[in-house]
Protein backbone atom coordinates (compact mmCIF):
# COMPACT_ATOMS: atom_id res chain seq x y z
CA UNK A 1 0.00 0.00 0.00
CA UNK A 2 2.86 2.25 0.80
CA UNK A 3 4.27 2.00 -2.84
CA UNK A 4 1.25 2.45 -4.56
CA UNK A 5 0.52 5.88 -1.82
CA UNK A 6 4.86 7.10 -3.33
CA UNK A 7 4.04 6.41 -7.00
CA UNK A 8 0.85 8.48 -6.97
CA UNK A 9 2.82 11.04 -4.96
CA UNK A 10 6.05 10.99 -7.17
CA UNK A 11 3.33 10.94 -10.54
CA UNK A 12 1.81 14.04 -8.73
CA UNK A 13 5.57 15.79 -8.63
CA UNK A 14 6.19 15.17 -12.09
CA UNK A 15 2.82 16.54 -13.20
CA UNK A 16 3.57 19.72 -11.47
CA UNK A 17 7.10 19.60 -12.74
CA UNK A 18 6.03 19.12 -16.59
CA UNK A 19 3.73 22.07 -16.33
CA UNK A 20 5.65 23.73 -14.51
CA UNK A 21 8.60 24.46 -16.82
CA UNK A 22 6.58 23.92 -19.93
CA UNK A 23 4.58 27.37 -18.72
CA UNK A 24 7.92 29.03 -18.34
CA UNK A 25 9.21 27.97 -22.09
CA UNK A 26 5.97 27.14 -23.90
CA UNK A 27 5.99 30.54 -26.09
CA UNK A 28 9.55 29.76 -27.11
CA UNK A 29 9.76 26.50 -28.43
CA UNK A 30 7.67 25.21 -31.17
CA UNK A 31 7.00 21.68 -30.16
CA UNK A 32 4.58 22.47 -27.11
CA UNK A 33 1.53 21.31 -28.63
CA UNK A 34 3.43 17.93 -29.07
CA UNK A 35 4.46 17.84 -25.65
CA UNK A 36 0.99 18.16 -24.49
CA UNK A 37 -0.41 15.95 -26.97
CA UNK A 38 2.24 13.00 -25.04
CA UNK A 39 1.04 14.46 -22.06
CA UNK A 40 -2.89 13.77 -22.28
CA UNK A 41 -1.96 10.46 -23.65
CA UNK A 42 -0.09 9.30 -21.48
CA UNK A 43 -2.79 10.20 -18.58
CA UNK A 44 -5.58 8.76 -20.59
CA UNK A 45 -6.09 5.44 -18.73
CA UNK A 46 -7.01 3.74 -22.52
CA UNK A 47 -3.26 4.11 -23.69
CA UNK A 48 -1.22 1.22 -23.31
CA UNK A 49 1.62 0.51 -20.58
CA UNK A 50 3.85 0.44 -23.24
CA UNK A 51 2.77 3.85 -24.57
CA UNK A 52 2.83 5.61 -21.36
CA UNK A 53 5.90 4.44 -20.61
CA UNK A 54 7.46 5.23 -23.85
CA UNK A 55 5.84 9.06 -23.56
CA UNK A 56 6.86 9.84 -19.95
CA UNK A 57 10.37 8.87 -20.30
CA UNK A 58 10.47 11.34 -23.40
CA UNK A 59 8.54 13.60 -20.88
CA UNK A 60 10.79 13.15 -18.48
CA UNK A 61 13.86 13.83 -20.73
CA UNK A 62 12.14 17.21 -21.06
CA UNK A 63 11.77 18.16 -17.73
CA UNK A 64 14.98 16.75 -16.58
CA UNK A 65 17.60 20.06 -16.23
CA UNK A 66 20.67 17.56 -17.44
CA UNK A 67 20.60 17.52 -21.03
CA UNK A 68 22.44 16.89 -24.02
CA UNK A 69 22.51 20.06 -25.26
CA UNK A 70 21.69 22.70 -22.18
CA UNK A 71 18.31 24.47 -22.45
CA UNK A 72 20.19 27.51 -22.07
CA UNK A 73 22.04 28.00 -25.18
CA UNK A 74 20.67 30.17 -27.93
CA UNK A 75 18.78 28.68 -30.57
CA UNK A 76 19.94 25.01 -30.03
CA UNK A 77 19.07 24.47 -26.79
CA UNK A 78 15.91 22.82 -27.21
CA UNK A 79 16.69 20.66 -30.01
CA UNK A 80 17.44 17.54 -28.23
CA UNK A 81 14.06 18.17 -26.53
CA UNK A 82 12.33 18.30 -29.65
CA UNK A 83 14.24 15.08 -31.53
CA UNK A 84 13.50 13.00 -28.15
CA UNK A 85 9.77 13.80 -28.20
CA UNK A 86 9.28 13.67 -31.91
CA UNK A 87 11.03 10.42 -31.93
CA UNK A 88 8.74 8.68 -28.75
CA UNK A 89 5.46 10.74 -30.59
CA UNK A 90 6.02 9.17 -34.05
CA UNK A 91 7.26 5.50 -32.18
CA UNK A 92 3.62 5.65 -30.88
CA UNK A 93 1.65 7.70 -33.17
CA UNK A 94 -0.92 4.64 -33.82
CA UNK A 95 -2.39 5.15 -30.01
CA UNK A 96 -2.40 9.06 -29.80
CA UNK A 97 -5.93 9.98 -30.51
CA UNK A 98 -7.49 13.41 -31.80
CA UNK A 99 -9.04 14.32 -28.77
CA UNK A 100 -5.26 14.23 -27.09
CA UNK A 101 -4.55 16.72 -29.94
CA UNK A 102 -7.25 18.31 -29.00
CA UNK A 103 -6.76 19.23 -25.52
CA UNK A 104 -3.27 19.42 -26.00
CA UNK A 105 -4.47 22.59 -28.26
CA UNK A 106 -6.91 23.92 -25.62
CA UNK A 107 -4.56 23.65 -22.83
CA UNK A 108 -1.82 25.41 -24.62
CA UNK A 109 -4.46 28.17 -25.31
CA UNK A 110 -4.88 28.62 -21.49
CA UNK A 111 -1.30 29.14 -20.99
């Protein structure tokens, strides 16, 4: 009972996490609609293990501050970002569903 009480807890974190920086960068990069669009389907309880898996760690890659090229540099910064979740979006692009697209689109409107 315990681990399933830390996993919601550390799913919560990284929730908060994702949006979290993706409010703070989402008018700079042009792959945010993408990112949500993993998001929502990897929270939709219909998507495979597999899936989720697959989208979180590419999610994760995104939130994590050690990357292969730093976030920080002009211009290039987010372009291992954008190869890591265009690779994990089009690796699983048979179980992403309009209606992630969808409010993937609305959510970025509200940001």
């Amino acid at each position: 009972m315990e681990a399933i009480r830390k996993s919601l807890r550390d799913e919560a974190k990284f929730g908060t996490d994702f949006m979290s920086r993706l409010k703070r960068v989402a008018k700079r990069i042009p792959f945010a609609e993408d990112l949500l669009t993993a998001w929502f389907c990897a929270r939709d309880p219909a998507t495979p293990r597999r899936v989720r898996m697959t989208l979180l760690a590419a999610l994760g890659y995104f939130v994590l501050p050690i990357d292969a090229i730093p976030d920080i540099m002009p211009l290039l910064g987010f372009t291992d970002d954008a190869a890591v979740i265009a690779a994990a979006i089009a690796a699983v692009a048979g179980s992403i569903k309009v209606e992630h697209r969808e409010r993937a689109r609305k959510a970025l409107a509200e940001l």
